[in-house]
Protein backbone atom coordinates (compact mmCIF):
# COMPACT_ATOMS: atom_id res chain seq x y z
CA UNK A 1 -22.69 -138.68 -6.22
CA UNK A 2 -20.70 -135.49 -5.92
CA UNK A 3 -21.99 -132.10 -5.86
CA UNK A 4 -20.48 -131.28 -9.58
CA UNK A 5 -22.78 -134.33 -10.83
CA UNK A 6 -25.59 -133.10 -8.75
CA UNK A 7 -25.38 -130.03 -10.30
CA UNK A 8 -25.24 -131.26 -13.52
CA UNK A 9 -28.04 -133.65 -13.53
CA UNK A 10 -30.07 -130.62 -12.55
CA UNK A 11 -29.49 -128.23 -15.20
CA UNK A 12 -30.12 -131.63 -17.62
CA UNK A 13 -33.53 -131.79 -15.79
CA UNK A 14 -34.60 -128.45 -15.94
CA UNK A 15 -33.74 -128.60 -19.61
CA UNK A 16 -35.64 -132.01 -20.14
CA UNK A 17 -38.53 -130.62 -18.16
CA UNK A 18 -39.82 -127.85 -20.60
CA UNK A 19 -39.13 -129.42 -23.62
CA UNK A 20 -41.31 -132.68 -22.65
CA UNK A 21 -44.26 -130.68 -21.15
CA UNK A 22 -44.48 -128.43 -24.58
CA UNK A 23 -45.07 -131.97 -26.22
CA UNK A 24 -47.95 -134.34 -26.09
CA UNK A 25 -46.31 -137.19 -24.65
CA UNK A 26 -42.49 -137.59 -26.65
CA UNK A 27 -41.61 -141.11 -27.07
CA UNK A 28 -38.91 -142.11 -24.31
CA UNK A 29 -36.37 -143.03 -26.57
CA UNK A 30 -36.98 -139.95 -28.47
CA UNK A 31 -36.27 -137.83 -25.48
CA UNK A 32 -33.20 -140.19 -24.63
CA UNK A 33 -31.65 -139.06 -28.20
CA UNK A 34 -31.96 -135.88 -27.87
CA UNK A 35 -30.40 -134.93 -24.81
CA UNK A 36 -27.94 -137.57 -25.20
CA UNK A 37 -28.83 -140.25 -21.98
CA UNK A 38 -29.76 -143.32 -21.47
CA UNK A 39 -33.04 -144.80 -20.46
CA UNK A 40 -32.19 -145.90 -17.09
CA UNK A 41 -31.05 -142.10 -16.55
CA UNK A 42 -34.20 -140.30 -17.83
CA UNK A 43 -36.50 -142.83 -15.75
CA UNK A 44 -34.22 -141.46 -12.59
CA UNK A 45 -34.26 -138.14 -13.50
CA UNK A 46 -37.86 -138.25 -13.37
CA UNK A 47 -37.85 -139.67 -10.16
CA UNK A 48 -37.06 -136.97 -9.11
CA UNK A 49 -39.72 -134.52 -10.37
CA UNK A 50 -42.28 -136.50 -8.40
CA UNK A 51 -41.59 -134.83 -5.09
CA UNK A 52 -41.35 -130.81 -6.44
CA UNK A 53 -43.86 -128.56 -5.39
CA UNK A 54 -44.61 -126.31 -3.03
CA UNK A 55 -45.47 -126.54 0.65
CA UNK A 56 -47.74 -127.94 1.83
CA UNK A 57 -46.13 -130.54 -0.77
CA UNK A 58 -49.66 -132.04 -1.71
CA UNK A 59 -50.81 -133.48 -4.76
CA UNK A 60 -52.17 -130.23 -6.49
CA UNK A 61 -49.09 -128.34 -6.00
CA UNK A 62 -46.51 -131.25 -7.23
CA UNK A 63 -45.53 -131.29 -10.62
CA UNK A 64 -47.24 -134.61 -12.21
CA UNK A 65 -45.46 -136.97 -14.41
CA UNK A 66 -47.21 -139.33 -16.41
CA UNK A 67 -45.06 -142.99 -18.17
CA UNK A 68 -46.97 -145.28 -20.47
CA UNK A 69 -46.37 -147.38 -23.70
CA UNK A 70 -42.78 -146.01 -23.65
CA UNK A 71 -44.09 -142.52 -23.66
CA UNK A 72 -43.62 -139.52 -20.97
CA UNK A 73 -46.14 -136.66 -19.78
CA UNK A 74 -44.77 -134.00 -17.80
CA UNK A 75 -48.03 -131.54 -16.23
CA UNK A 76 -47.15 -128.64 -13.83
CA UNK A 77 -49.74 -128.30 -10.86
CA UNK A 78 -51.80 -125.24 -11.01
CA UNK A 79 -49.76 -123.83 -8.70
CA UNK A 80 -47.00 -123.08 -11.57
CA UNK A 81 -49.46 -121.34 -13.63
CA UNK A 82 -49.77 -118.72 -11.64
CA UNK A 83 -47.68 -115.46 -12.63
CA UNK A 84 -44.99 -114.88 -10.35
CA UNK A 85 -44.00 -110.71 -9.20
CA UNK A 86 -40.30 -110.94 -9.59
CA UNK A 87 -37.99 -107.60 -8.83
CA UNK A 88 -35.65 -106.60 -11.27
CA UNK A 89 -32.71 -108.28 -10.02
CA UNK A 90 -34.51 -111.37 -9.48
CA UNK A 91 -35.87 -111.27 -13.31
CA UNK A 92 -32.05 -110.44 -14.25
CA UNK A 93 -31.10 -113.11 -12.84
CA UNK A 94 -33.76 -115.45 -14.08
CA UNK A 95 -32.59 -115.09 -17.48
CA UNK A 96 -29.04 -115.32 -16.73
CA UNK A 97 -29.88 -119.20 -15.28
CA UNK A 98 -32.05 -119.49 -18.28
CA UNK A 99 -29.95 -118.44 -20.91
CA UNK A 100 -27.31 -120.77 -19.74
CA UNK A 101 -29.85 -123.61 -19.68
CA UNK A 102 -30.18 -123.34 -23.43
CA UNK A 103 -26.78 -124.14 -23.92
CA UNK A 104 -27.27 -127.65 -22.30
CA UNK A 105 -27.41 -130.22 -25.42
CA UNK A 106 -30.96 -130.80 -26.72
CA UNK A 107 -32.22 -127.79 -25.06
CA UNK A 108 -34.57 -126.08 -27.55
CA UNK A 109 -33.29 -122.53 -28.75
CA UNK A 110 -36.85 -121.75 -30.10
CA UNK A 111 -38.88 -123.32 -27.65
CA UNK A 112 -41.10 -122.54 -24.40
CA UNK A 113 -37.67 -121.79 -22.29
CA UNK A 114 -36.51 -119.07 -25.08
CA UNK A 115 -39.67 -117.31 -25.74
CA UNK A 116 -40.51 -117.08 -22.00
CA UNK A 117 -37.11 -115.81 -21.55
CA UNK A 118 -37.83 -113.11 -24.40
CA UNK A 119 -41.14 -112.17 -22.86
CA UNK A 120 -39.42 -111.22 -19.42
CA UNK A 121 -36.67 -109.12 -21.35
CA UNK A 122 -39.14 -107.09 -22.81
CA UNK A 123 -40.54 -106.90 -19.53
CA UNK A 124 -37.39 -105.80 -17.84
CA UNK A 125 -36.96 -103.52 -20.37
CA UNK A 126 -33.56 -104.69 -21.90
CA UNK A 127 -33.41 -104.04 -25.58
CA UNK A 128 -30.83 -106.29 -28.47
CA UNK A 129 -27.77 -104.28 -27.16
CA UNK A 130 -28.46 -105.25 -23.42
CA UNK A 131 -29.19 -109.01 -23.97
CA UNK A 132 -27.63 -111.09 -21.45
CA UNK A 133 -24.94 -113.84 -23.55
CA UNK A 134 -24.22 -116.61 -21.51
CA UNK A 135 -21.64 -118.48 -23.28
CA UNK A 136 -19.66 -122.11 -22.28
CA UNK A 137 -15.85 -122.20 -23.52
CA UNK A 138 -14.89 -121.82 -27.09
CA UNK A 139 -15.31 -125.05 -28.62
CA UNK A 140 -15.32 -125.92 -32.28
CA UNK A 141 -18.96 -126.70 -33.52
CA UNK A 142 -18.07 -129.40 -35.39
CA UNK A 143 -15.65 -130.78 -33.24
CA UNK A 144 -18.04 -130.89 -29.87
CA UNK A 145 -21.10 -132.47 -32.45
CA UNK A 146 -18.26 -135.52 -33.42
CA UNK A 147 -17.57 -136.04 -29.79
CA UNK A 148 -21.10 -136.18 -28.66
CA UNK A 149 -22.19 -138.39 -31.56
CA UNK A 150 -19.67 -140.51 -30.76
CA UNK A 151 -20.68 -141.28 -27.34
CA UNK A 152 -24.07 -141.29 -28.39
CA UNK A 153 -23.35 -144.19 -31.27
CA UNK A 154 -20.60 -145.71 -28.84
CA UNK A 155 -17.78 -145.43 -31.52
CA UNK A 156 -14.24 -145.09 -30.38
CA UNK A 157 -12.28 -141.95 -31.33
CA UNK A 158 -8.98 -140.81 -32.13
CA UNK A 159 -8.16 -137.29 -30.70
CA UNK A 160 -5.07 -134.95 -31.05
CA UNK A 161 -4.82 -133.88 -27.74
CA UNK A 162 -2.89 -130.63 -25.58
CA UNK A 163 -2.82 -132.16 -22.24
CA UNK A 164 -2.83 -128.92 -19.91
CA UNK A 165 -1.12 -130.69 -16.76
CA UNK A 166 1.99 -132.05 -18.10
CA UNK A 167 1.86 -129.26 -20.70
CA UNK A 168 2.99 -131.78 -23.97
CA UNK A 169 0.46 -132.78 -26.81
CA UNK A 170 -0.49 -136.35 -28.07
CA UNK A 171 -2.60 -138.45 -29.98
CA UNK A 172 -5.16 -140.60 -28.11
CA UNK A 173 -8.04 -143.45 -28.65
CA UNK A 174 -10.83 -143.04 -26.35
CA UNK A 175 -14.25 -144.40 -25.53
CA UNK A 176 -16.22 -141.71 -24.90
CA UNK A 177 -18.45 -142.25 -22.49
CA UNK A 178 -20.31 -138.66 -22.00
CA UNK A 179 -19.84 -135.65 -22.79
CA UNK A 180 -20.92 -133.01 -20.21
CA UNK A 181 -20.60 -128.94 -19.41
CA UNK A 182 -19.81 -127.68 -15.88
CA UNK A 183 -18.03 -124.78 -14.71
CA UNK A 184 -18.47 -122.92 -17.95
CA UNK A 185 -16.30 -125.73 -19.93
CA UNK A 186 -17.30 -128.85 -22.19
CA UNK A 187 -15.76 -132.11 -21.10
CA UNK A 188 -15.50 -135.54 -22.93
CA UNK A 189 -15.21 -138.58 -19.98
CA UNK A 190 -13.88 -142.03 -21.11
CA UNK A 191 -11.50 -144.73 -21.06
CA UNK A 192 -8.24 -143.80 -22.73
CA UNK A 193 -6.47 -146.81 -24.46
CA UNK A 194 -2.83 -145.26 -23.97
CA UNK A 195 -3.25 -144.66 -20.14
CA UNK A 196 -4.86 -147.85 -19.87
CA UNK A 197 -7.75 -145.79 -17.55
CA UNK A 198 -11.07 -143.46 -17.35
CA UNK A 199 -9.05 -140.06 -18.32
CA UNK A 200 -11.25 -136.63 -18.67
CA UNK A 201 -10.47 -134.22 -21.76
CA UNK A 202 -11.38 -130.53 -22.09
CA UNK A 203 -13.07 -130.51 -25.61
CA UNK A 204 -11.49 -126.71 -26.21
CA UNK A 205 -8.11 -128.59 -26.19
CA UNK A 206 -9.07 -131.11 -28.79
CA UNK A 207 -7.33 -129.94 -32.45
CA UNK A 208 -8.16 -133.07 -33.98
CA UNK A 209 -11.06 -135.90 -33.56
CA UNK A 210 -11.70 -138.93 -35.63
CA UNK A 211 -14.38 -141.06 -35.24
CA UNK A 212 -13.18 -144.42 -36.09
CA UNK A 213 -15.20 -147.58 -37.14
CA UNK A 214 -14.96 -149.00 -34.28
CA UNK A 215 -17.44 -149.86 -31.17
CA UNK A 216 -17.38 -150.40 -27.46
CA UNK A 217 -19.65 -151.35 -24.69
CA UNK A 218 -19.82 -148.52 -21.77
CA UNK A 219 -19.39 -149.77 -18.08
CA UNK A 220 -22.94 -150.76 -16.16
CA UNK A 221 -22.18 -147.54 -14.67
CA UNK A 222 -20.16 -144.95 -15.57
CA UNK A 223 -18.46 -142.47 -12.94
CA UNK A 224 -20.17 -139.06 -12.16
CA UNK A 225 -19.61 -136.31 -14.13
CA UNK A 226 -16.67 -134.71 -12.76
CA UNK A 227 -13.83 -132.88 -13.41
CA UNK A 228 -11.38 -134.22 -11.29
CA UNK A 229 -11.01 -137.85 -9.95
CA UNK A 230 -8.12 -138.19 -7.43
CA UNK A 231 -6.35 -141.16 -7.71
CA UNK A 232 -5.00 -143.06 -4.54
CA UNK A 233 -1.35 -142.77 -5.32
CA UNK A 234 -1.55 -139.17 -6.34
CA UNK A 235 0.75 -137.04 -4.35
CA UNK A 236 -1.05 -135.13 -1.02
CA UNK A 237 -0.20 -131.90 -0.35
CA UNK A 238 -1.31 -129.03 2.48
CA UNK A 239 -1.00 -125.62 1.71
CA UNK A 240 -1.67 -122.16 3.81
CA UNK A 241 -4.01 -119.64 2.26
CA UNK A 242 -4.10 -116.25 2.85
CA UNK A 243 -7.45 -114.81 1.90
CA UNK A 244 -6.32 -113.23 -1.27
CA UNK A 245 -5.47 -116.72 -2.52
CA UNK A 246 -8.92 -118.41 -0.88
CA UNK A 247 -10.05 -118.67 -4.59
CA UNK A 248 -7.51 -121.73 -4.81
CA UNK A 249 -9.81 -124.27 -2.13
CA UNK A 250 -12.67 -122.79 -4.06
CA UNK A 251 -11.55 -123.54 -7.33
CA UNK A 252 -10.58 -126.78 -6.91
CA UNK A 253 -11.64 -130.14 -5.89
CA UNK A 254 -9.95 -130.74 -2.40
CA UNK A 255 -9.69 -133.04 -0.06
CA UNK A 256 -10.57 -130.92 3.07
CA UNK A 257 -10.28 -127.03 4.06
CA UNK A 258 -9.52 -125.60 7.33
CA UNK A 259 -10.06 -122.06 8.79
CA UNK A 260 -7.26 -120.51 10.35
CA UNK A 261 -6.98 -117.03 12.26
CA UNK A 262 -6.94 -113.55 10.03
CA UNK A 263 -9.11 -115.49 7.33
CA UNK A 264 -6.30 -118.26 6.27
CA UNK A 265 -7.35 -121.53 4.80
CA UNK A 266 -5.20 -124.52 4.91
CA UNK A 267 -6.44 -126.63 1.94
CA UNK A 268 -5.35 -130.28 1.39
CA UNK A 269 -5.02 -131.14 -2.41
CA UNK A 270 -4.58 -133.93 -4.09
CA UNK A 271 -2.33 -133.81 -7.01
CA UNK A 272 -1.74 -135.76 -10.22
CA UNK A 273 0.43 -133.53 -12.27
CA UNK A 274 3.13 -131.14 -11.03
CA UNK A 275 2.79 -129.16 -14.11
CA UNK A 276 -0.83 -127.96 -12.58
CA UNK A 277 0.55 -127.73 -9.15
CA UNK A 278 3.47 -125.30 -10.34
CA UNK A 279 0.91 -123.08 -12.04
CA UNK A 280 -1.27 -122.71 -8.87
CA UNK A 281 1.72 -121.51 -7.00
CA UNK A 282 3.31 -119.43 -9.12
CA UNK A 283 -0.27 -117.62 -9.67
CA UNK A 284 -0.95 -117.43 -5.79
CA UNK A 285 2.61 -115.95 -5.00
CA UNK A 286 3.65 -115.51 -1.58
CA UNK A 287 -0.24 -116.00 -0.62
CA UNK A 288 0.50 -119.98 -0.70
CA UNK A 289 2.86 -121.21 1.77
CA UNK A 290 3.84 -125.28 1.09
CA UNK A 291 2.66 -127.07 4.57
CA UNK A 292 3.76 -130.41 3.11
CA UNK A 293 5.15 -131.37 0.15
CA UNK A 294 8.50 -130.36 -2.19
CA UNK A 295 9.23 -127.01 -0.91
CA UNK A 296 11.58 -126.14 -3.72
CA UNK A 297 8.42 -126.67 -6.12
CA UNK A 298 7.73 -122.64 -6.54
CA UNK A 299 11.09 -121.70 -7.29
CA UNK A 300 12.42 -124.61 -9.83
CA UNK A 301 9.20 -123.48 -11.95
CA UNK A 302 9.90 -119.87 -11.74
CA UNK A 303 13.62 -120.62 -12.39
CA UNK A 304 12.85 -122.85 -15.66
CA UNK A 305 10.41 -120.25 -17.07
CA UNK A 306 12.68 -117.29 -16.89
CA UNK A 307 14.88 -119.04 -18.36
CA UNK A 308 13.02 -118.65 -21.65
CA UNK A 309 13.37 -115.20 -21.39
CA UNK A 310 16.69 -115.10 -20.34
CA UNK A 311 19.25 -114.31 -23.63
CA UNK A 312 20.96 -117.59 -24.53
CA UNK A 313 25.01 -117.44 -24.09
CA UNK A 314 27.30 -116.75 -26.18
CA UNK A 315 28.30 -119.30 -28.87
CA UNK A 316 25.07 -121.55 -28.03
CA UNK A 317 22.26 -122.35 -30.80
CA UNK A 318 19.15 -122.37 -29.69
């Protein structure tokens, strides 16, 4: 699993985690709706919940999770009930994480998480005009609830699509397999019946979804969340860093970073679309210096776009 699923499944967790242990044992299935998973991913997620705690990591300070009859008990060890002396910054940052967690689907905006998170602002001290807005990318209600039911009830789509790599727009039927948030954006994964392949689609650059009448069976098991699969006949290329342009390997998803004298990187990416590659470049200037691949990259991009600037000639109809 990569790190970008990892990271995922945990803020899903710590969403699921509060919401169960406010209720008196939520059926499974019932938990399974609302945060939009199957059962065979709950049941792991919960795995996982049997081995938190606190040293010395014995039974009365793990957090104890009850299955029967199709129904779940979460119980925090007394450990958890104790108040905990945060500083300032820490309790800033507390409700930073926590805010953000309420943005994960089927995270309760009125329960435990959100009054808890209330209690330590008036603690802290920060009034309505100092509340802390943590905010994913602007997505069209209705038009991230279609996706998301979709993949819930398995129905195909139809989506009008702005495809950001090869910078061109086009209408698409997918099976969407999940929908997920990372890195402050929503993403829809699925198989896409015009490339003929799993394909991933920023929801903010959906104009138009249809769910069609139409249903389809998800693989055993679906690929992590990500938001970039390299393929094995995308195109390789190295490039040197300097540090003003180290955001690039941390930005990313690479294939390998080096450190070089005077705090250089050189970064080996993997590339589907050259329409992404020319933006990187032409954003990190001179501080990205082609190691391998087309060297003339940079400057046919910079060419082509000033030549939308440039005044059209004489006699010529634009």
């Amino acid at each position: 699993m990569t790190r970008t699923a990892a990271h995922d499944r945990l803020g899903r967790l710590l969403a699921i985690v509060p919401w169960v242990a406010a209720r008196d044992g939520p059926e499974i299935a019932e938990v399974c709706r609302r945060f939009g998973i199957t059962q065979r991913e709950l049941l792991a997620d919960l795995d996982l919940l049997f081995v938190c705690g606190v040293y010395p990591f014995t039974p009365d300070v793990l957090i104890d999770v009850d299955i029967a009859d199709g129904r779940v008990w979460i119980r925090f060890a007394d450990y958890f009930r104790r108040p905990l002396r945060l500083t300032p910054p820490e309790g800033l940052a507390l409700i930073g994480a926590g805010a953000a967690l309420l943005g994960v689907p089927g995270a309760d905006p009125d329960g435990a998480l959100a009054r808890a998170l209330d209690k330590l602002a008036t603690v802290l001290g920060l009034g309505a005009e100092e509340a802390v807005a943590v905010e994913l990318g602007p997505v069209r209600p209705e038009t991230l609830e279609r996706v998301q039911q979709a993949a819930r009830d398995r129905h195909r789509v139809e989506l009008d699509y702005y495809s950001f790599g090869r910078d061109e727009r086009s209408t698409r039927i997918v099976e969407p397999w999940r929908v997920f948030n990372t890195q402050g954006q929503w993403y829809l994964a699925g198989y896409c019946q015009q490339a003929g392949g799993e394909r991933l689609f920023r929801v903010d650059r959906i104009s138009r979804v249809v769910v069609l009448d139409e249903h389809f069976s998800p693989p055993e098991a679906a690929p992590p969340a990500a938001v970039f699969h390299g393929g094995p006949d995308d195109e390789v290329i190295i490039l040197d860093l300097e540090r003003d342009a180290r955001w690039v390997a941390e930005q990313y998803p690479n294939e390998g970073v080096v450190e070089e004298r005077g705090g250089r990187l050189r970064v080996t990416l993997r590339v589907s679309e050259r329409a992404w590659l020319e933006r990187v470049l032409l954003r990190a200037g001179t501080d990205a210096s082609m190691i391998r691949g087309d060297p003339a990259i940079r400057s046919e991009a910079a060419a082509r776009i000033l030549g939308r600037y440039l005044p059209a000639p004489a006699g010529s109809v634009s």
